[in-house]
C-alpha atoms as a PDB file:
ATOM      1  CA  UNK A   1      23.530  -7.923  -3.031  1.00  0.00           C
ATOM      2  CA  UNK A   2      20.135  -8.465  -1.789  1.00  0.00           C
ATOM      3  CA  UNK A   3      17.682 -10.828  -3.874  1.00  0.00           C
ATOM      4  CA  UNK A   4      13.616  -9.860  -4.347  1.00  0.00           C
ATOM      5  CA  UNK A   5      11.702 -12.566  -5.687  1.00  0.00           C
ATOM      6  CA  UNK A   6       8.882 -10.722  -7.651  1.00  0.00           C
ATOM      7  CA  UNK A   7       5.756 -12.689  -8.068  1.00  0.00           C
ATOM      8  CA  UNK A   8       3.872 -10.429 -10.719  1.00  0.00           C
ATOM      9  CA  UNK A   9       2.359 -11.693 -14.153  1.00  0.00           C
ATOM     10  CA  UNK A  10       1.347  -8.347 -15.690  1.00  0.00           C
ATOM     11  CA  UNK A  11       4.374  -8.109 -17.915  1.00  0.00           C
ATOM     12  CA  UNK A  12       4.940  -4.677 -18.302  1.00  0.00           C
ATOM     13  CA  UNK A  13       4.982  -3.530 -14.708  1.00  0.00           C
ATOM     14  CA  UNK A  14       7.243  -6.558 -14.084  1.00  0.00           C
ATOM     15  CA  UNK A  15       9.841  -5.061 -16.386  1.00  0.00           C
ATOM     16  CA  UNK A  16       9.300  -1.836 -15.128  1.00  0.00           C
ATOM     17  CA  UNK A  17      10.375  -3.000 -11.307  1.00  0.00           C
ATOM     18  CA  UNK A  18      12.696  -4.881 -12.422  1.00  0.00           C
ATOM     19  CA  UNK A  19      14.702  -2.434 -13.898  1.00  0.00           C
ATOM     20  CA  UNK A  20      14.036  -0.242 -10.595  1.00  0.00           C
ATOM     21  CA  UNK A  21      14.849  -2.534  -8.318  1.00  0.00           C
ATOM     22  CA  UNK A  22      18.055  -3.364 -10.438  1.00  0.00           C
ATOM     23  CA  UNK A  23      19.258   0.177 -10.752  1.00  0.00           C
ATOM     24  CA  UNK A  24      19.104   0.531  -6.613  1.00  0.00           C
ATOM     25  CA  UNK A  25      21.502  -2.615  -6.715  1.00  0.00           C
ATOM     26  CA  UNK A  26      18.883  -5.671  -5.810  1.00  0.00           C
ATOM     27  CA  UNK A  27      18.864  -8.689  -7.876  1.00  0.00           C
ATOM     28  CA  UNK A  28      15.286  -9.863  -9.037  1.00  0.00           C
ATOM     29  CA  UNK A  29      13.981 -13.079  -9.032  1.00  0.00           C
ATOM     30  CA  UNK A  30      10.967 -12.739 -10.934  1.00  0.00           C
ATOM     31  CA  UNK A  31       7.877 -15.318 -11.803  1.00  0.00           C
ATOM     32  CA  UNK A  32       4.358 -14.957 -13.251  1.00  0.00           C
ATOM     33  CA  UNK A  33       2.843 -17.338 -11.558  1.00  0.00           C
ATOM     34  CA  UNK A  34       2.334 -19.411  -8.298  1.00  0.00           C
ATOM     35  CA  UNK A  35       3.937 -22.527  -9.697  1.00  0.00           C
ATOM     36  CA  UNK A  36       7.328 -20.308 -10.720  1.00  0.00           C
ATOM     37  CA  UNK A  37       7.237 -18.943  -7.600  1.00  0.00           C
ATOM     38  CA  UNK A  38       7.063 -22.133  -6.168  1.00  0.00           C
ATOM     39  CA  UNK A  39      10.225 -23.692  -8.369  1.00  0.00           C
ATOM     40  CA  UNK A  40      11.645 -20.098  -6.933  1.00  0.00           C
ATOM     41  CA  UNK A  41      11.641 -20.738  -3.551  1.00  0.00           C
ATOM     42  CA  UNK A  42      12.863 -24.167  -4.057  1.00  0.00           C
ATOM     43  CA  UNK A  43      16.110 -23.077  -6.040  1.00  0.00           C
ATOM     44  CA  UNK A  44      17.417 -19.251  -4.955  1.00  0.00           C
ATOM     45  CA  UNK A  45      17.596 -18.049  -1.294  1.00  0.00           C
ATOM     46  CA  UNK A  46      15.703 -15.038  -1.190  1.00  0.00           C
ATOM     47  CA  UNK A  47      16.040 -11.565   0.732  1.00  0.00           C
ATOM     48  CA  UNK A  48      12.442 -10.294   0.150  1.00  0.00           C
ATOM     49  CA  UNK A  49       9.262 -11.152  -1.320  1.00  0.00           C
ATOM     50  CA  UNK A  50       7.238  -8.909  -3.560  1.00  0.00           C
ATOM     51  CA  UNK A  51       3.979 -10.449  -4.778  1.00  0.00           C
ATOM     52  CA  UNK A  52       0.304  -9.390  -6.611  1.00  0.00           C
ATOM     53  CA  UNK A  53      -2.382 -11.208  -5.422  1.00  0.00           C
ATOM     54  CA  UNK A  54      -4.150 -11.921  -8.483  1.00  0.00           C
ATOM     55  CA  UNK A  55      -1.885 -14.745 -10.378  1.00  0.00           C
ATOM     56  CA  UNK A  56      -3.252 -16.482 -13.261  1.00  0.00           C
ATOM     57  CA  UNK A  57      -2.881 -20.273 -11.899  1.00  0.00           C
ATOM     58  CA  UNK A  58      -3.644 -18.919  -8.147  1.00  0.00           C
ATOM     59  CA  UNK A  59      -3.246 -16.513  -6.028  1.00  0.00           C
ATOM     60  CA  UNK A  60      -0.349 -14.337  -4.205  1.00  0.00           C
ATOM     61  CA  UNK A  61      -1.865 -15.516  -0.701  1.00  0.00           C
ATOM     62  CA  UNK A  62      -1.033 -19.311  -1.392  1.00  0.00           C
ATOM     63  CA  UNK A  63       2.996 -17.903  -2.087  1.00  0.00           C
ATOM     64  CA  UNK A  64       2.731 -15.894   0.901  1.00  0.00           C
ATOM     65  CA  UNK A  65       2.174 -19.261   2.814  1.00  0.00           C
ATOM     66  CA  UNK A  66       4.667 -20.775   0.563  1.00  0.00           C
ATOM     67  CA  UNK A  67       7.551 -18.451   1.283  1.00  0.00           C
ATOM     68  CA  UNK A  68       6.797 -17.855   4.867  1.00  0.00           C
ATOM     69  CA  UNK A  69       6.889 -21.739   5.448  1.00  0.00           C
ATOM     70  CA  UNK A  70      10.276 -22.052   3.273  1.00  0.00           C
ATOM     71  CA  UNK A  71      12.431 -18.916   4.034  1.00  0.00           C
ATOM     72  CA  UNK A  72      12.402 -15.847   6.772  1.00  0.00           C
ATOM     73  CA  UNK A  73      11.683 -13.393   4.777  1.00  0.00           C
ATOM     74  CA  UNK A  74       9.575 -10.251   4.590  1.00  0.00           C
ATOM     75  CA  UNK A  75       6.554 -10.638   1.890  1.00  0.00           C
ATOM     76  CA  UNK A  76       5.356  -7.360   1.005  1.00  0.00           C
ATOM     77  CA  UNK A  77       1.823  -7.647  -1.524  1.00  0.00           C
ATOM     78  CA  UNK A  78       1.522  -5.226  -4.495  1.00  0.00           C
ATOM     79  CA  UNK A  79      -1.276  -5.695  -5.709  1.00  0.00           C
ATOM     80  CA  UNK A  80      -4.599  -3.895  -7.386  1.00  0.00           C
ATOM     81  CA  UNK A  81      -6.840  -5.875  -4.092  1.00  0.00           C
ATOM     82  CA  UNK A  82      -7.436  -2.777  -2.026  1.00  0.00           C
ATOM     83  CA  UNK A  83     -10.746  -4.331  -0.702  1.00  0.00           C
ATOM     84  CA  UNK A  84     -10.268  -4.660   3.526  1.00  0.00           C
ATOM     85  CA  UNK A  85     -10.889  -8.147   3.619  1.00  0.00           C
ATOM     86  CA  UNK A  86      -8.074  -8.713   0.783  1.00  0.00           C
ATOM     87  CA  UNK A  87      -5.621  -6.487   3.284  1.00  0.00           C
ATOM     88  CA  UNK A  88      -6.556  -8.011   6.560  1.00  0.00           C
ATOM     89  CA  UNK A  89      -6.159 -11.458   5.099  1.00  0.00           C
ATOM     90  CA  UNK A  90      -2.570 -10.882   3.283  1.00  0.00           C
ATOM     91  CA  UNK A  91      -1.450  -9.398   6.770  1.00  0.00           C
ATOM     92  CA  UNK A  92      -2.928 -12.374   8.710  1.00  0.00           C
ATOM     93  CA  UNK A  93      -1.329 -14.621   6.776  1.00  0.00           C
ATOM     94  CA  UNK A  94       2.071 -13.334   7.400  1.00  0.00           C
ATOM     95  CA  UNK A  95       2.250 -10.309   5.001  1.00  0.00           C
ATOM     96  CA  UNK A  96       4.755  -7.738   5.988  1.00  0.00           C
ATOM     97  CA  UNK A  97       3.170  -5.034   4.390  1.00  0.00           C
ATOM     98  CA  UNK A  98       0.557  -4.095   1.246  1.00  0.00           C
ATOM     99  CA  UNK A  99       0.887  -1.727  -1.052  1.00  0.00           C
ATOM    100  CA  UNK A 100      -1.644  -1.258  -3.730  1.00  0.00           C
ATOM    101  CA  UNK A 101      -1.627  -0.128  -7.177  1.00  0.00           C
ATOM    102  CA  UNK A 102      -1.452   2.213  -8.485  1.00  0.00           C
ATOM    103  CA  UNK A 103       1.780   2.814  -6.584  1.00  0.00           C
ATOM    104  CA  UNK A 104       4.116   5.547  -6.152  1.00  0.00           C
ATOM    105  CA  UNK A 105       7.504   3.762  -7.186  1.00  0.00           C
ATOM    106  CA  UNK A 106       9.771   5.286  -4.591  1.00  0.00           C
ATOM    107  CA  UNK A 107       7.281   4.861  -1.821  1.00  0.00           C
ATOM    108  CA  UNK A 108       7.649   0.729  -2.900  1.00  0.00           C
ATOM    109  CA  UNK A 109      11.237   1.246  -3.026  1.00  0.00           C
ATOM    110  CA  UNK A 110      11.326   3.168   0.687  1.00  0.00           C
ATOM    111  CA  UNK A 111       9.227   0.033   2.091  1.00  0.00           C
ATOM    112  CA  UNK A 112      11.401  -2.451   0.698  1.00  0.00           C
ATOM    113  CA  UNK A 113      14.709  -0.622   2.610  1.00  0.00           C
ATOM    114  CA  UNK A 114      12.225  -0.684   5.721  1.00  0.00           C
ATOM    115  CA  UNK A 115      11.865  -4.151   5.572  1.00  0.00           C
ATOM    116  CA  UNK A 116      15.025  -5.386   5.100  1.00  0.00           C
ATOM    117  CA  UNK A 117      16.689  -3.185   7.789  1.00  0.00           C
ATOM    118  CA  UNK A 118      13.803  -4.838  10.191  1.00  0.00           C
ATOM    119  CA  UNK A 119      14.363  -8.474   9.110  1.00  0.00           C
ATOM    120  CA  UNK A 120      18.170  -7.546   9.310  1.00  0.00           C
ATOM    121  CA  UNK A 121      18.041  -6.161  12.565  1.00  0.00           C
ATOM    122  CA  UNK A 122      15.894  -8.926  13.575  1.00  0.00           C
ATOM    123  CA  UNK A 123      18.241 -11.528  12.101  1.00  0.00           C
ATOM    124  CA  UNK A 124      20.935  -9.928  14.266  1.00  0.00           C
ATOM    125  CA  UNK A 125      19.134  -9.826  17.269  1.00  0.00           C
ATOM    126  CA  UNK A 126      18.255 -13.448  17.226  1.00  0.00           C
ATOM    127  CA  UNK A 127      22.070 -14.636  16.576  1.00  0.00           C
ATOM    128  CA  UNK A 128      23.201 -12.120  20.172  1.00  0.00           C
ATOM    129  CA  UNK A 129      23.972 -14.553  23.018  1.00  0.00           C
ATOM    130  CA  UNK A 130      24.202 -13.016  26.880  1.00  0.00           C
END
């Protein structure tokens, strides 16, 4: 079973993935803020990274650098920053993709599958030996 570590502190849409996520067989890791994120990373090995932006001791861009640094994983943002410079700095920082709300749930749901059959075919890839 693949895990997602959600990084989202607006409560209600937290529950709300959760429980979507859940019912298409992912287990969810989820924290509201950078520092949980942080203990996160430190404790589960992760399959995927979902993460807002906007986190009320920081910000989603620090856990991006976080998670990149500490696991292989795709980082996809969800987050309410649909300004450019918000976009072209979660991508330049090692963002996978961004997605921003409000979002159509199965469109999130199609991106995550997208991602984790690139990371697994990239995964593979790296392990073949000629």
């Amino acid at each position: 079973m693949k895990r997602i570590l959600l990084v989202e502190d607006e409560q209600a849409l937290a529950r709300h993935l959760t429980r979507l996520l859940q019912a298409e067989g992912f287990t969810v890791v989820h924290a509201a803020t950078q520092r949980a994120a942080a203990a996160c990373l430190e404790e589960t090995p992760l399959d995927l990274a979902l993460v807002d932006i906007s986190l009320p001791d920081g910000n989603g861009f620090a856990v991006c650098t976080a998670i990149k640094q500490a696991q292989a994983i795709p980082v996809l943002f969800l987050t309410a920053s649909a300004d450019e410079d918000s976009v072209v700095t979660g991508l330049c920082l090692g963002g996978d993709d961004y997605i921003t709300k409000p979002f159509v749930p199965m469109e999130v749901l199609a991106r995550v599958r997208s991602q984790l059959r690139r990371y697994t075919l990239s995964v593979s890839y790296t392990h073949l030996t000629l």
